[in-house]
Protein backbone atom coordinates (compact mmCIF):
# COMPACT_ATOMS: atom_id res chain seq x y z
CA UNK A 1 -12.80 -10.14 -2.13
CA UNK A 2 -11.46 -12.48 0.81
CA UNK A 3 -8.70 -10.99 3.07
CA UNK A 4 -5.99 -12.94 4.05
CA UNK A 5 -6.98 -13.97 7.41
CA UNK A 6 -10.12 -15.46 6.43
CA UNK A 7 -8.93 -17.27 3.14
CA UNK A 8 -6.25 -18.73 4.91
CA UNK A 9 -9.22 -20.17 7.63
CA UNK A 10 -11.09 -21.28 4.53
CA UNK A 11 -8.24 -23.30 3.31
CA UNK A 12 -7.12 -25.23 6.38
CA UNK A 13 -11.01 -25.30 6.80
CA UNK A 14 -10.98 -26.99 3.24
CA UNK A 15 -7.77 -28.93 3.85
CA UNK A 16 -9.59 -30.81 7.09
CA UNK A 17 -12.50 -31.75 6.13
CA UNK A 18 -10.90 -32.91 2.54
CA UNK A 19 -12.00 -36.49 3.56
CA UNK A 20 -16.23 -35.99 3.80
CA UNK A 21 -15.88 -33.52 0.64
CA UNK A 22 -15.89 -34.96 -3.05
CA UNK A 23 -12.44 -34.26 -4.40
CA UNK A 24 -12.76 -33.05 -8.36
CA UNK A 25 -9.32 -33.32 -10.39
CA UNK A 26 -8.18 -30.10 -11.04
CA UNK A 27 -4.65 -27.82 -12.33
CA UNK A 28 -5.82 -25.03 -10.21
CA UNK A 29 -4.58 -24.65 -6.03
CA UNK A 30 -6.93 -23.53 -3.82
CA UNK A 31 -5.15 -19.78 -3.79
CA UNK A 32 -5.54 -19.33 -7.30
CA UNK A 33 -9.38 -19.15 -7.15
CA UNK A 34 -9.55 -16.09 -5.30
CA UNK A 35 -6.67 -14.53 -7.90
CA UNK A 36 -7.35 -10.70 -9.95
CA UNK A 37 -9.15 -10.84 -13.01
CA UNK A 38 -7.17 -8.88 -15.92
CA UNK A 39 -10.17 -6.59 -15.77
CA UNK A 40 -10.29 -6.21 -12.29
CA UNK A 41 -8.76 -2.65 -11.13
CA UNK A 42 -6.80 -3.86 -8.76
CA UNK A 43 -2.79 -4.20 -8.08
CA UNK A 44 -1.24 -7.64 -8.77
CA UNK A 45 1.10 -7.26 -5.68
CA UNK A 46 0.71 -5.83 -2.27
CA UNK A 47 3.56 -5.31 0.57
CA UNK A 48 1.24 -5.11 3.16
CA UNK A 49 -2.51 -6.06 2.85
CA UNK A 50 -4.06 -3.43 5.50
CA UNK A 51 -2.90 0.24 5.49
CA UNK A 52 -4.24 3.59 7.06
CA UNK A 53 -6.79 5.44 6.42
CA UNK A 54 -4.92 8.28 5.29
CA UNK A 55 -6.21 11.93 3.58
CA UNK A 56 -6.86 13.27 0.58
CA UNK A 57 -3.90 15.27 -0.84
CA UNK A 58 -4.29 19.16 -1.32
CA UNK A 59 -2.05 20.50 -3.93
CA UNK A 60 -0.42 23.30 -2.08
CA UNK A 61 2.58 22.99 -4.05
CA UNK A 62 3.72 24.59 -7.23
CA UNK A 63 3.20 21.31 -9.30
CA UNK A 64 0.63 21.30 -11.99
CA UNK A 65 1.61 17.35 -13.12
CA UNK A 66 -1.65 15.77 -13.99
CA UNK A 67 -4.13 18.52 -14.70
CA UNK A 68 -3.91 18.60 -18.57
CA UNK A 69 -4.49 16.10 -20.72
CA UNK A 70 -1.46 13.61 -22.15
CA UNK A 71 -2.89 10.80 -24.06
CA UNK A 72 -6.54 11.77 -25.80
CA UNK A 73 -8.10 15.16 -27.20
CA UNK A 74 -11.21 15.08 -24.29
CA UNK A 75 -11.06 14.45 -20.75
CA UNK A 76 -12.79 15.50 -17.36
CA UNK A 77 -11.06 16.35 -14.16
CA UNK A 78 -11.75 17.39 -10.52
CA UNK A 79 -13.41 20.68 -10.15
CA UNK A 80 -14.79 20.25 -6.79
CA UNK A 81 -13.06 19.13 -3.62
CA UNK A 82 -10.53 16.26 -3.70
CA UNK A 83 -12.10 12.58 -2.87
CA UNK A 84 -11.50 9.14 -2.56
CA UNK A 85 -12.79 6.79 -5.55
CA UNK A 86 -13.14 3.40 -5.57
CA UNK A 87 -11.99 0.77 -7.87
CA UNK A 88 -16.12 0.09 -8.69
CA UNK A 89 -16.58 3.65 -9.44
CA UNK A 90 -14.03 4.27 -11.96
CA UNK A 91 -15.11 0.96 -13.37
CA UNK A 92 -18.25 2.10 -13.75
CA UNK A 93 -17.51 5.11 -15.20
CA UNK A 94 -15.58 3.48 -17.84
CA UNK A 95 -18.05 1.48 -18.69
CA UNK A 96 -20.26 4.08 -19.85
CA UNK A 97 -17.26 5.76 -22.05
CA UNK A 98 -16.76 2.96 -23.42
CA UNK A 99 -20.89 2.06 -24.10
CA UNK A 100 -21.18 5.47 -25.14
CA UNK A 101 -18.26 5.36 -28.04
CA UNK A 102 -18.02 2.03 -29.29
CA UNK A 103 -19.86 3.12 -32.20
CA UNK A 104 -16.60 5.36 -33.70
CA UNK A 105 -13.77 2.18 -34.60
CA UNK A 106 -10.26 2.79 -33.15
CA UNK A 107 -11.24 5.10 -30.15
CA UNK A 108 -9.96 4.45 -26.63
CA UNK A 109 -10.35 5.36 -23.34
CA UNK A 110 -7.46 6.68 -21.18
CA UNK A 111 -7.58 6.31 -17.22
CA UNK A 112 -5.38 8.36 -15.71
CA UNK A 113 -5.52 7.12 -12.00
CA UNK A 114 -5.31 3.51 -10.88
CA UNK A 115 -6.52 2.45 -7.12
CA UNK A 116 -4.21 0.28 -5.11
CA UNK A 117 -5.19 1.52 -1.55
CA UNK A 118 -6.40 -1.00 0.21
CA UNK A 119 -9.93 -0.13 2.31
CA UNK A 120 -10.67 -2.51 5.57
CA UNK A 121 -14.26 -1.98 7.09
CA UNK A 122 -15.75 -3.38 10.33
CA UNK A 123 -19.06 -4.18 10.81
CA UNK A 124 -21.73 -1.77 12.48
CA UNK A 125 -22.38 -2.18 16.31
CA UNK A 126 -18.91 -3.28 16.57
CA UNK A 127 -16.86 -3.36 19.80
CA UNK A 128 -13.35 -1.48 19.85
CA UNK A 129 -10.27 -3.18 19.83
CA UNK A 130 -9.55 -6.65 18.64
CA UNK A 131 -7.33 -5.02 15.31
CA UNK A 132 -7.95 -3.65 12.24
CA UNK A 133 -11.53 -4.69 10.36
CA UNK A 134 -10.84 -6.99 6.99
CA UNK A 135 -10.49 -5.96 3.39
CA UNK A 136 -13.30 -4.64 1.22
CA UNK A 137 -12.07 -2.83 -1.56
CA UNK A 138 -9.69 -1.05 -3.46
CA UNK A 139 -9.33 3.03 -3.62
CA UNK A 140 -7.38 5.67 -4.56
CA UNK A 141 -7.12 9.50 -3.07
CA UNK A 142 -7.68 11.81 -6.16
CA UNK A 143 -6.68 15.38 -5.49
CA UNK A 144 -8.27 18.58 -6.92
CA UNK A 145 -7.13 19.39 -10.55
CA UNK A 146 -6.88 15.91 -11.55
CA UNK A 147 -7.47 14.48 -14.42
CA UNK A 148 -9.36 10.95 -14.77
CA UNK A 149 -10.62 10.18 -17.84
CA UNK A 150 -9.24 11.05 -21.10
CA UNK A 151 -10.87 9.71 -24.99
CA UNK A 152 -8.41 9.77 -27.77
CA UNK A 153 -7.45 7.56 -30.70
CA UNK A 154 -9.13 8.75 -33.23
CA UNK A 155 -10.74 11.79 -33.98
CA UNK A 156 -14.09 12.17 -32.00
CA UNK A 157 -16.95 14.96 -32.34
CA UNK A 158 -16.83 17.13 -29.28
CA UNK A 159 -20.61 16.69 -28.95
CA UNK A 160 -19.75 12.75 -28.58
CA UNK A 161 -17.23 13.10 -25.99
CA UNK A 162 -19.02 15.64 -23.83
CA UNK A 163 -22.50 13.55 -23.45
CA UNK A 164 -19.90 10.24 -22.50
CA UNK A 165 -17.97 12.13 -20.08
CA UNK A 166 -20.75 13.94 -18.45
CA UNK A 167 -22.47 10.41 -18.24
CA UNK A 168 -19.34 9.36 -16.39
CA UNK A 169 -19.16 12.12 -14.10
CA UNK A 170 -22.65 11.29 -12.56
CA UNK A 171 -21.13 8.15 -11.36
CA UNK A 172 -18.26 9.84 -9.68
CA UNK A 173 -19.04 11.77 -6.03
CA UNK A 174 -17.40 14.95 -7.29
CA UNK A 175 -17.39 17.71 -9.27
CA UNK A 176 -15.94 17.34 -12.58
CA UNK A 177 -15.31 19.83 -15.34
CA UNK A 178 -14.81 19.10 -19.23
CA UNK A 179 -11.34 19.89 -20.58
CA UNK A 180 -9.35 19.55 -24.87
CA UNK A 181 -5.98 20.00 -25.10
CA UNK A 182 -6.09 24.08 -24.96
CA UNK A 183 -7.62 23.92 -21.70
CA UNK A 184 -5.00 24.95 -19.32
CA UNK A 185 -3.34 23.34 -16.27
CA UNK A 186 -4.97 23.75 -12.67
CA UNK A 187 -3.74 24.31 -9.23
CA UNK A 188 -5.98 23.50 -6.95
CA UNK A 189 -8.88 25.95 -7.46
CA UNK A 190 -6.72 28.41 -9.28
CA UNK A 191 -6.47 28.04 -13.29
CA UNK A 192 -3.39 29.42 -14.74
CA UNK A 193 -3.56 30.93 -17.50
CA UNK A 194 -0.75 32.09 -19.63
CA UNK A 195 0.47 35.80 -19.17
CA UNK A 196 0.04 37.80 -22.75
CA UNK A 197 3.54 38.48 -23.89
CA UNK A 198 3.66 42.38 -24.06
CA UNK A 199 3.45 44.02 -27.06
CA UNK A 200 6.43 45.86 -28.90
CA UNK A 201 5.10 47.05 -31.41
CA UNK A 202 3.43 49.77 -29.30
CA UNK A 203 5.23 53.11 -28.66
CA UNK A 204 6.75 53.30 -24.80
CA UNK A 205 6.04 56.59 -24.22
CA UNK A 206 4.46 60.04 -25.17
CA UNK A 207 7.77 61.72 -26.96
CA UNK A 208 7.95 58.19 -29.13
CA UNK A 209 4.67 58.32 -30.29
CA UNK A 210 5.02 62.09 -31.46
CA UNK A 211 8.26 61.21 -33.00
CA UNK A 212 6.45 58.67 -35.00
CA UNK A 213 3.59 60.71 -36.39
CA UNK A 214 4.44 62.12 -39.69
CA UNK A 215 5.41 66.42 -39.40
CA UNK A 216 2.24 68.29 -41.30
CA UNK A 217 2.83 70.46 -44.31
């Protein structure tokens, strides 16, 4: 991945030297080499190219939006703490769902988070100052209680889903934890579970229940 800095450099680079270079006929601009592949994770359009570093949310709210599952039976989320994935990690993740499934016709794999943070780098040994280092990749911040994957579509065995998605964890650097769809939502590091509705049918008090009982002969 070429940042913009150094693609533009490449081009005028190109563009003055055109006459010692063989020209080839061709539809394509020079920009439109370096353009995302339609399986690349990546966003199609960016405001600004370099953006902070930024931290990794903590759910300290009430919100449980994203901690159950929404599109597939199966799915894994964040049990540990809260990181920072990268667009290679999730794709390689999904690549072993997918490797690991393709055997059962009609199932799919869900991904519930998409990376469109931009990470810039600068080289070890570096001196400080002279601005921000250049692109490298693409990331997301994934809080704790997330979901990530999810496998749906058609019915799959439970024994199935859990050896893909425990596959895919070990390429993740966190924690994850295997959910269905009666697994319920997650705040953080609490689980809440749903309060038991009282029950009626039980007698409220002492002079109730001997009211109840039947009188001897």
């Amino acid at each position: 991945m070429f940042s913009l800095s150094s693609l533009s450099r490449l081009v005028g680079s190109t563009a003055g030297h055109a006459s010692t270079f063989h020209r080839v006929p061709t539809a394509l601009s020079p920009l439109s080499l370096f353009t995302r592949g339609r399986s690349q994770l990546a966003p199609r359009q960016v405001k600004n190219v370099k953006r902070h570093k930024g931290r990794v949310p903590i759910p300290i709210g009430g919100s449980t939006k994203g901690t159950t599952l929404a599109y597939g039976d199966w799915g894994i989320r964040i049990k540990g703490n809260g990181a920072r994935l990268s667009a290679k990690q999730l794709t390689t993740a999904e690549e072993v769902i997918k490797k690991k499934i393709k055997v059962i016709k009609g199932s799919k794999v869900y991904l519930r988070i998409f990376p469109d943070i931009p990470v810039c780098i600068k080289g070890n040994e570096t001196r400080m100052g002279k601005g921000k280092g250049t692109f490298e990749y693409w990331a997301t911040r994934v809080p704790t209680g997330r979901v990530i994957f999810e496998i749906g579509g058609t019915p799959v065995r439970e024994e199935l889903a859990r050896d893909a998605l425990r596959q895919a964890a070990s390429k993740l650097p966190t924690v994850m934890e295997f959910i269905d769809r009666k697994t319920p939502p997650r705040l953080g590091n609490l689980v809440l579970y749903p309060s038991k509705p009282p029950d009626v049918a039980a007698p409220e008090s002492v002079a109730e229940a001997s009211l109840i009982q039947p009188a001897s002969t």
